[in-house]
C-alpha atoms as a PDB file:
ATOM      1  CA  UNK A   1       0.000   0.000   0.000  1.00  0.00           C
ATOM      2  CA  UNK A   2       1.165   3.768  -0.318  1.00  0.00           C
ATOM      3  CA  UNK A   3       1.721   3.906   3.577  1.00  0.00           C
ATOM      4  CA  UNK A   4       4.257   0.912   2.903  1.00  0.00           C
ATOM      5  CA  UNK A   5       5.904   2.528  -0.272  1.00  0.00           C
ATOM      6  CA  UNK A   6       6.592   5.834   1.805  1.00  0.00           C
ATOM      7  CA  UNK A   7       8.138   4.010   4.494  1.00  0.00           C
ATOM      8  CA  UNK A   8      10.454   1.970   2.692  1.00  0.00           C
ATOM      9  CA  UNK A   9      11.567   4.984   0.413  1.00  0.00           C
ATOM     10  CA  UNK A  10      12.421   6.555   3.461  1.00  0.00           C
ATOM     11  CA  UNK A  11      14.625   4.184   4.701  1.00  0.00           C
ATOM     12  CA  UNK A  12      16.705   3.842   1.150  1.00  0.00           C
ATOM     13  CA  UNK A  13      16.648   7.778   1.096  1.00  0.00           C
ATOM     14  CA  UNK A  14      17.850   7.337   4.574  1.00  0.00           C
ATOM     15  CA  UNK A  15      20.661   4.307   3.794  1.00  0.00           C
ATOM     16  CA  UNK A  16      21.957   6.605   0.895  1.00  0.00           C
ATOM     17  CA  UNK A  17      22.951   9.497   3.572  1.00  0.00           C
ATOM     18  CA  UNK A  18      24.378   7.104   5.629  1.00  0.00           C
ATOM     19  CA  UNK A  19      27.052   5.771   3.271  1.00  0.00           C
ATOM     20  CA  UNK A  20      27.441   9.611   1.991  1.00  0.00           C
ATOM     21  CA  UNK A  21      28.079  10.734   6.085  1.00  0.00           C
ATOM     22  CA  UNK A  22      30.144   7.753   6.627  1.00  0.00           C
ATOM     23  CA  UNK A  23      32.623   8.251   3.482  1.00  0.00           C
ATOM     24  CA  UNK A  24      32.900  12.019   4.725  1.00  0.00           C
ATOM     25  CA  UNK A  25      33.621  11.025   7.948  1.00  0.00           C
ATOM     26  CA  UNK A  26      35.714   8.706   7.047  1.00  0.00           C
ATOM     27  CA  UNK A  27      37.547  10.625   3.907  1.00  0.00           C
ATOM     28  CA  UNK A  28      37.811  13.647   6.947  1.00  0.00           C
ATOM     29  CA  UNK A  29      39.310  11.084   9.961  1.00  0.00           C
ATOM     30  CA  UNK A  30      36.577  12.641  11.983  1.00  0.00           C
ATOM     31  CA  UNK A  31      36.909  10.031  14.602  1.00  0.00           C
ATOM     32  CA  UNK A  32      40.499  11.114  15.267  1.00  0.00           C
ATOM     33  CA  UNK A  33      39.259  14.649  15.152  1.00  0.00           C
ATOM     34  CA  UNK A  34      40.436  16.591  18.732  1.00  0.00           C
ATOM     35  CA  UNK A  35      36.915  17.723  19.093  1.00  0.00           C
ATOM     36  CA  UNK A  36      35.442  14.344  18.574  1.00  0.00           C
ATOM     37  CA  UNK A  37      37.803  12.733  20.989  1.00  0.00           C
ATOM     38  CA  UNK A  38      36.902  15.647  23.784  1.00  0.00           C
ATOM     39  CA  UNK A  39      33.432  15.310  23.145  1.00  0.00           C
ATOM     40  CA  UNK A  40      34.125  11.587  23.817  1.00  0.00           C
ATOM     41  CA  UNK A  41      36.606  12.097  27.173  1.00  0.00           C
ATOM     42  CA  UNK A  42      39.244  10.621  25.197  1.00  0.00           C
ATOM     43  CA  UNK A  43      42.799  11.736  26.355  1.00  0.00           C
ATOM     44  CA  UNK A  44      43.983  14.470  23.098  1.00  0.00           C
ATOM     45  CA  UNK A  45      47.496  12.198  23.586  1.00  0.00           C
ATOM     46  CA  UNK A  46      48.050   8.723  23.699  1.00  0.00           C
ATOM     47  CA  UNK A  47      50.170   8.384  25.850  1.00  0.00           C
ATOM     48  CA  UNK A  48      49.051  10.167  29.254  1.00  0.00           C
ATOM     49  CA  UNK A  49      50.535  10.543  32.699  1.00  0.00           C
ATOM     50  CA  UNK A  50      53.343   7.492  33.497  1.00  0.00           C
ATOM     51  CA  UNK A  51      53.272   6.185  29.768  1.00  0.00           C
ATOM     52  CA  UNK A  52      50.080   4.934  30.469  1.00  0.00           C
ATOM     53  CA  UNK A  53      47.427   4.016  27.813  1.00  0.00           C
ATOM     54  CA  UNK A  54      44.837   6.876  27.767  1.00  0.00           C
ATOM     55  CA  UNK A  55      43.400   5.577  23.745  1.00  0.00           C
ATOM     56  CA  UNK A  56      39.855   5.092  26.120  1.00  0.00           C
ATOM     57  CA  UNK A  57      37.393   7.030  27.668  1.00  0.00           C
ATOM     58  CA  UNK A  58      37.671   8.567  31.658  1.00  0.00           C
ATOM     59  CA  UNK A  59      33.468   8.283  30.983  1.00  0.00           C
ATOM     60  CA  UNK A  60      32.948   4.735  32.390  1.00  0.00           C
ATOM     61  CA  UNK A  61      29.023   4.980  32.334  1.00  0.00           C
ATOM     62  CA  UNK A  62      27.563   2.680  29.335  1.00  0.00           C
ATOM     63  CA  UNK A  63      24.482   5.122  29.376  1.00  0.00           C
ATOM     64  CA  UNK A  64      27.331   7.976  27.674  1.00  0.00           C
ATOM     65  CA  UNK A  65      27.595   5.608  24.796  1.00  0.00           C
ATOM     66  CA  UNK A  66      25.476   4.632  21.730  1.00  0.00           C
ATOM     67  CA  UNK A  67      28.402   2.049  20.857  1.00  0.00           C
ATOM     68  CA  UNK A  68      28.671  -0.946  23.212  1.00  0.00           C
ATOM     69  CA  UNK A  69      32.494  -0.397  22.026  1.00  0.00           C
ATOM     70  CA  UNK A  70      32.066   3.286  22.225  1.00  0.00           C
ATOM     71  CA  UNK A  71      34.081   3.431  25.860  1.00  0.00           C
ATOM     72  CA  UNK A  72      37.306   2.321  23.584  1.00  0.00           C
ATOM     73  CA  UNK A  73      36.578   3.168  20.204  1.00  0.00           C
ATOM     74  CA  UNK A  74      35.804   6.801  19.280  1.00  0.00           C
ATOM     75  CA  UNK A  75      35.334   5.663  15.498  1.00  0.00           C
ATOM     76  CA  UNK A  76      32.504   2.599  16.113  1.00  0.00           C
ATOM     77  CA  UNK A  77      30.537   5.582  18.334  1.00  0.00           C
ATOM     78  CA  UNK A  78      30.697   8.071  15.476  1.00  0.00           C
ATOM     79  CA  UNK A  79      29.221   5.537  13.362  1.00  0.00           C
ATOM     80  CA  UNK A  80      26.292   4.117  16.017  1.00  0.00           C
ATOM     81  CA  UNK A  81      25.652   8.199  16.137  1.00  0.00           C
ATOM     82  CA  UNK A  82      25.964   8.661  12.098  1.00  0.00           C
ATOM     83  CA  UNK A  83      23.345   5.821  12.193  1.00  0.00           C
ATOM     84  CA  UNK A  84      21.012   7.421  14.704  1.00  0.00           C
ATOM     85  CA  UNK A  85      20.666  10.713  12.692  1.00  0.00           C
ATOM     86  CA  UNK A  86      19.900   8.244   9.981  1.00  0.00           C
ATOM     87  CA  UNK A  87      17.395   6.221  11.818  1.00  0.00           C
ATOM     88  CA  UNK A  88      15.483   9.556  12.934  1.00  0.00           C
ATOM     89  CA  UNK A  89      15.759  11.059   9.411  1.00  0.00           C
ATOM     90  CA  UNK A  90      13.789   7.942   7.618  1.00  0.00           C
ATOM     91  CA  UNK A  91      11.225   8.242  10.857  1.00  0.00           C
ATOM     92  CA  UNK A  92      10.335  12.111  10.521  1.00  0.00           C
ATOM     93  CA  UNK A  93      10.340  11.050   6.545  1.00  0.00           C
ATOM     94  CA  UNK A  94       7.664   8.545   7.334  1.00  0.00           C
ATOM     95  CA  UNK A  95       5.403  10.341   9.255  1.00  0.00           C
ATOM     96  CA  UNK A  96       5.457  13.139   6.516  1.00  0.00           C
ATOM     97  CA  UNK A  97       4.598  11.091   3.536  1.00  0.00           C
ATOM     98  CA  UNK A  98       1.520   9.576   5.654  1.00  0.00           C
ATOM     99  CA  UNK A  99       0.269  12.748   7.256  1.00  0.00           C
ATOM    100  CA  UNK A 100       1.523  12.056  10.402  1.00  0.00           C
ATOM    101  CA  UNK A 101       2.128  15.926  11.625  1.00  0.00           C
ATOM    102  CA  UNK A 102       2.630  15.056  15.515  1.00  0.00           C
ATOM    103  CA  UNK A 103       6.314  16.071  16.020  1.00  0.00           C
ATOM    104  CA  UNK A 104       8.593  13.388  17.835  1.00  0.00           C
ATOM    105  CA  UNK A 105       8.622  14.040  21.483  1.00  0.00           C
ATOM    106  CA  UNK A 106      11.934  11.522  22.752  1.00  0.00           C
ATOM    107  CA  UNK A 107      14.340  12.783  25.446  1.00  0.00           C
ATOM    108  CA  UNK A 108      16.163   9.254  24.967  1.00  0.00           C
ATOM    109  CA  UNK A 109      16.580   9.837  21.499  1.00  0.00           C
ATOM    110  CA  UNK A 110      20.190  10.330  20.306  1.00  0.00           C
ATOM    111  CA  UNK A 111      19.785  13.816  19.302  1.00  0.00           C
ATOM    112  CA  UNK A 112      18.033  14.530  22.626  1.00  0.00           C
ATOM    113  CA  UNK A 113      21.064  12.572  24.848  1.00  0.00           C
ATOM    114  CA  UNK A 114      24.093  14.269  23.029  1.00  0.00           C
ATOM    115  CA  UNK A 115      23.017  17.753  21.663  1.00  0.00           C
ATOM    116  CA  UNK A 116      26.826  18.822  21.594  1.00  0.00           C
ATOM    117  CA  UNK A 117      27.676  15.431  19.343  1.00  0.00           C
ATOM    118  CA  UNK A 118      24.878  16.156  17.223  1.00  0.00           C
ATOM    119  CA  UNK A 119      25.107  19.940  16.602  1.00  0.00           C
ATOM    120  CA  UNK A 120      29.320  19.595  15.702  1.00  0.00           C
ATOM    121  CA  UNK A 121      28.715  16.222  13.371  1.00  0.00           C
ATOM    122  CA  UNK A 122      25.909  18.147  11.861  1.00  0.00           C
ATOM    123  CA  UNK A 123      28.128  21.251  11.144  1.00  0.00           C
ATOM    124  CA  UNK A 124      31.042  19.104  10.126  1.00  0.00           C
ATOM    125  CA  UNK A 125      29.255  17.214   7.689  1.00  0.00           C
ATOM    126  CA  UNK A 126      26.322  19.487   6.610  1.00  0.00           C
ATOM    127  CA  UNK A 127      23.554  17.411   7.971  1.00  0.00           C
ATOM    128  CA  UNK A 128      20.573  19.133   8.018  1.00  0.00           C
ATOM    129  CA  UNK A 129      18.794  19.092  11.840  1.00  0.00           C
ATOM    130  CA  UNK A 130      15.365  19.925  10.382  1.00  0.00           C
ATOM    131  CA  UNK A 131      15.046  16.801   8.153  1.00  0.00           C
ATOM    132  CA  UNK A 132      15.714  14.919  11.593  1.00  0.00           C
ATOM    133  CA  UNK A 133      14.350  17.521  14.256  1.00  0.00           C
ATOM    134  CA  UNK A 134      12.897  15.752  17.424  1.00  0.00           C
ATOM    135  CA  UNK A 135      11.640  17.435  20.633  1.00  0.00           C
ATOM    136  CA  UNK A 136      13.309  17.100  23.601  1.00  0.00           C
ATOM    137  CA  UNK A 137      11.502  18.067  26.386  1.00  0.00           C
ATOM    138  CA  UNK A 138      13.799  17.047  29.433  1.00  0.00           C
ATOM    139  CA  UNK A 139      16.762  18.852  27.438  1.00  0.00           C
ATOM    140  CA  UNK A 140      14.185  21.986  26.568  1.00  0.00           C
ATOM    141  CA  UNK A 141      13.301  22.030  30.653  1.00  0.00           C
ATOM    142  CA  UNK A 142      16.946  21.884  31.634  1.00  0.00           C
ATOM    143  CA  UNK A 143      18.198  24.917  29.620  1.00  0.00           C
ATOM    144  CA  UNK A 144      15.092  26.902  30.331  1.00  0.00           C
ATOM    145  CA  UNK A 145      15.680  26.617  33.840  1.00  0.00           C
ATOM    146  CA  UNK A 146      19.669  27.786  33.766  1.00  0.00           C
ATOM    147  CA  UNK A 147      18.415  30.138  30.353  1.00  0.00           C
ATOM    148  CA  UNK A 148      22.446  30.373  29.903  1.00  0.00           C
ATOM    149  CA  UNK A 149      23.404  34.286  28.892  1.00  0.00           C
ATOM    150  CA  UNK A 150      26.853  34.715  30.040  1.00  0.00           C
ATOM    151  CA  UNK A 151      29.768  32.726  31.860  1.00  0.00           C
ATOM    152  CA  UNK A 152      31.647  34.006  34.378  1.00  0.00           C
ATOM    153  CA  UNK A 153      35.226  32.241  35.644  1.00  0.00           C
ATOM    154  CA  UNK A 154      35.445  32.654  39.631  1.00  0.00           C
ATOM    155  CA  UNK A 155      38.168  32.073  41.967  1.00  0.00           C
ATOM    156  CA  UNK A 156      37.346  30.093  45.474  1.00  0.00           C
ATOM    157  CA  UNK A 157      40.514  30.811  47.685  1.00  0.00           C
ATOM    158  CA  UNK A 158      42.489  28.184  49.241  1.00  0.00           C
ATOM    159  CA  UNK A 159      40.922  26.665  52.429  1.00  0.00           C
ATOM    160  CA  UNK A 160      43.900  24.175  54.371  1.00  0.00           C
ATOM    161  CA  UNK A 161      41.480  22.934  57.131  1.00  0.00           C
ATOM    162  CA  UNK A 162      39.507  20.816  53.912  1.00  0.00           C
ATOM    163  CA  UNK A 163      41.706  18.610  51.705  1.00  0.00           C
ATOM    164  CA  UNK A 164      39.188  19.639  48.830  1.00  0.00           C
ATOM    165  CA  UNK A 165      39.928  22.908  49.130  1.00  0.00           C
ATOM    166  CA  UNK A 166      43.656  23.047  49.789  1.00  0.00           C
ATOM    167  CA  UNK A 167      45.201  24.500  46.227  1.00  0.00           C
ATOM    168  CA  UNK A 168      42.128  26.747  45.601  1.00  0.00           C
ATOM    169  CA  UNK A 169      39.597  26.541  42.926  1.00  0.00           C
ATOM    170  CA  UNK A 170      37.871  27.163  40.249  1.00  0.00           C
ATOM    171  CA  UNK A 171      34.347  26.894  39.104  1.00  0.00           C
ATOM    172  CA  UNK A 172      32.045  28.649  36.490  1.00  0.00           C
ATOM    173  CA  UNK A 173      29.037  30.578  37.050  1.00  0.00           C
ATOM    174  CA  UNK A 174      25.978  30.644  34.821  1.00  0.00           C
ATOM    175  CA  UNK A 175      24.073  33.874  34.555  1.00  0.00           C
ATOM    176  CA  UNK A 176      21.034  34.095  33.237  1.00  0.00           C
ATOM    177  CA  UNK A 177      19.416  37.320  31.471  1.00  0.00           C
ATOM    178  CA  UNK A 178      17.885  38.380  34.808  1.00  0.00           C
ATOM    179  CA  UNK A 179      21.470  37.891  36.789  1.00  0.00           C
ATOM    180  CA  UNK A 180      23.287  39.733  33.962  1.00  0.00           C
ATOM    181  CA  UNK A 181      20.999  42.922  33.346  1.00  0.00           C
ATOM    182  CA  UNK A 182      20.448  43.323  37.446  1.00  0.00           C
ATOM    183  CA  UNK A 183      23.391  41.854  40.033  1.00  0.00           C
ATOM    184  CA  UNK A 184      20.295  41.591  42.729  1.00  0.00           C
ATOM    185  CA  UNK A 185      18.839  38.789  40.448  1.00  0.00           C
ATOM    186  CA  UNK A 186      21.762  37.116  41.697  1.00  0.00           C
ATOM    187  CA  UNK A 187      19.246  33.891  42.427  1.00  0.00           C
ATOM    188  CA  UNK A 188      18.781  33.352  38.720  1.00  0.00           C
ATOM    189  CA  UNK A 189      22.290  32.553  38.504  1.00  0.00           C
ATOM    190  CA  UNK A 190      24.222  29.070  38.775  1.00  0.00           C
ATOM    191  CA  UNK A 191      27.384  27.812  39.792  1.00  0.00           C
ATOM    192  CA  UNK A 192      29.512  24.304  37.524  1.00  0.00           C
ATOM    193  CA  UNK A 193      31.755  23.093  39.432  1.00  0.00           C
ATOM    194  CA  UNK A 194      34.263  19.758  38.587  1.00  0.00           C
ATOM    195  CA  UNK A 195      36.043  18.601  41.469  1.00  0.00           C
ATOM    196  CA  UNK A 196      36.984  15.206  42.458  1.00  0.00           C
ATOM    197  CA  UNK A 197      34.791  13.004  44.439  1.00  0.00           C
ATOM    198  CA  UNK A 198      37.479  12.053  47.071  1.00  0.00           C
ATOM    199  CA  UNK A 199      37.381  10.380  50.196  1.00  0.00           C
ATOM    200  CA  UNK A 200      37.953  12.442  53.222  1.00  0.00           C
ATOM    201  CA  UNK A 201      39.262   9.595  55.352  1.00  0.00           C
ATOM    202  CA  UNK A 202      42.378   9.565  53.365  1.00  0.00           C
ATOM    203  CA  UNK A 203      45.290  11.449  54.664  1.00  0.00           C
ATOM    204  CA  UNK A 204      46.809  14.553  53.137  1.00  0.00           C
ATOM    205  CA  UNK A 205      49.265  13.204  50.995  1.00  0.00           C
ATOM    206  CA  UNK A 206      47.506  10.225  49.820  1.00  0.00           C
ATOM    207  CA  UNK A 207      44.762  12.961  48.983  1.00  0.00           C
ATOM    208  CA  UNK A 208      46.648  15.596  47.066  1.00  0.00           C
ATOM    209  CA  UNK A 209      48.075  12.393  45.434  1.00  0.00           C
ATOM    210  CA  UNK A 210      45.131  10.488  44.171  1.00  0.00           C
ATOM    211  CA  UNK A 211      43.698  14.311  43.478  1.00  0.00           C
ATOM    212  CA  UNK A 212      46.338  15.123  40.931  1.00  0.00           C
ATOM    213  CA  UNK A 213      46.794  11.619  39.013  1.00  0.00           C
ATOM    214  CA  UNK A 214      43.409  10.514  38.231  1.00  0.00           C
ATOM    215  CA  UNK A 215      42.494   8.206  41.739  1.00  0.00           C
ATOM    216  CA  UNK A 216      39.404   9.773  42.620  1.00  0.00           C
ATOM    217  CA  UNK A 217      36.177   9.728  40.372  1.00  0.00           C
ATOM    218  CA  UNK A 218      34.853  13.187  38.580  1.00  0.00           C
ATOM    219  CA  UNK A 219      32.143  15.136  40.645  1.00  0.00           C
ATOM    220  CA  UNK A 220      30.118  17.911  38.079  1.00  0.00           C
ATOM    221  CA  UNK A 221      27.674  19.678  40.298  1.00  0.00           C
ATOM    222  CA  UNK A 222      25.239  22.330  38.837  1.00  0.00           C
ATOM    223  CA  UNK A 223      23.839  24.425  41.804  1.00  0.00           C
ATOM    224  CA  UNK A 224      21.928  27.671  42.440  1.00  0.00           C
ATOM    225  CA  UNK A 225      25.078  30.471  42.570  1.00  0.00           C
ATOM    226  CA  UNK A 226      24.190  31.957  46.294  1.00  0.00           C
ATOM    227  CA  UNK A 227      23.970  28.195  47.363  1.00  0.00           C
ATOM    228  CA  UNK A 228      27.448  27.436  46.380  1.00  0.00           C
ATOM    229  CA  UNK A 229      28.655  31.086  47.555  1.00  0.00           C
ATOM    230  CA  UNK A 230      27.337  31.068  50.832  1.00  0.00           C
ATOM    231  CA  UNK A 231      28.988  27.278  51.387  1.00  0.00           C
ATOM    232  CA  UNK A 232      32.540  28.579  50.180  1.00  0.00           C
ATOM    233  CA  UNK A 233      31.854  32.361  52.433  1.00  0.00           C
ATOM    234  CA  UNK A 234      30.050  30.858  55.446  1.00  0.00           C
ATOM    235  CA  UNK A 235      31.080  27.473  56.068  1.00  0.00           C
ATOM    236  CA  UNK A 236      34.413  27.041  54.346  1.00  0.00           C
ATOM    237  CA  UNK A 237      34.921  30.783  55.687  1.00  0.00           C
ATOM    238  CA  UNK A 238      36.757  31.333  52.166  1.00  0.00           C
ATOM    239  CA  UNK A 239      36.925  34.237  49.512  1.00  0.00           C
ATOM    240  CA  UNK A 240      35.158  33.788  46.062  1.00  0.00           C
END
């Protein structure tokens, strides 16, 4: 029937961009590509601290892979993500050619998961979103609630009596319109901070160690700004 024709000339429209993507990506060595490989977590040198093997991902969560060989191979996730964009194109395809107007709503859709993948793959290779375009209404929440304007880097002086805090740090702060355009709307803003997620009941040394060489997992927090001021000003008693 016609319903049946439309969907399967999707898909071959949809298997032809494929191969076209993957012989760019491949003619371009995009999985090599340093922006790729960051996007990724891969190490930008092979060879990282000690001469050990950093060719794999610090990400150790399956969920931050299409790939089931993504965590070691930045080329076989460029291809499961190549294949996604194909996979949605041939869908929104379909429900055009049978009148289907309702607009995909999927936050676990690939496009929806990785927007920073999809939007420098899309550039890279001149993949037009629109012929893909899926709603993503967890994503949509999430950056309506920070409603990024402008990024600030801040300083958090040193604090000695907290092993976290010991060299100083760094963080970034968010500001929204409202934060930006009036410094009382200071509650609009938000504060990113990586740090390590180390254990306390280590000693100094061991610490500071494990802190500089990779022993400690990741920690990215994303918290209302005065929240995160008023724990470095009032209980750390530091300077930001």
């Amino acid at each position: 029937n016609a319903i049946a024709k439309a969907e399967t000339a999707a898909e071959t429209d949809a298997k032809q961009l494929l191969a076209l993507w993957r012989e760019q990506a491949q003619t371009k060595n995009l999985a090599q590509h340093t922006t790729w490989r960051r996007l990724l977590y891969f190490s930008d040198d092979k060879k990282g601290l000690f001469g050990k093997n950093k060719n794999i991902s610090t990400v150790d969560n399956a969920r931050f892979f299409l790939s089931p060989n993504g965590r070691e191979d930045s080329a076989a996730e460029l291809d499961a993500m190549l294949v996604a964009f194909a996979d949605e194109m041939a869908n929104k395809t379909n429900n055009s050619k049978t009148n289907n107007t309702a607009q995909a709503s999927n936050s676990n859709s690939a496009l929806c998961r990785f927007p920073a993948r999809t939007q420098w793959l899309s550039e890279t290779l001149g993949i037009d979103n629109s012929a893909m375009q899926v709603t993503c209404p967890e994503l949509t929440a999430w950056m309506q609630k920070l409603a990024p304007e402008q990024l600030s880097m801040m300083f958090a002086q040193e604090y000695l009596d907290n092993p976290q805090s010991a060299f100083a740090h760094t963080l970034l702060r968010i500001d929204s319109k409202a934060s930006v355009a009036d410094p009382s709307q200071i509650h609009h803003a938000y504060a990113l901070n990586d740090t390590v997620d180390g254990d306390t009941k280590d000693n100094f040394v061991l610490y500071t160690i494990k802190s500089m060489t990779g022993g400690y997992n990741n920690l990215i927090e994303i918290d209302p700004y005065p929240k995160k001021l008023a724990n470095y000003l009032q209980d750390d008693e530091r300077d930001a």
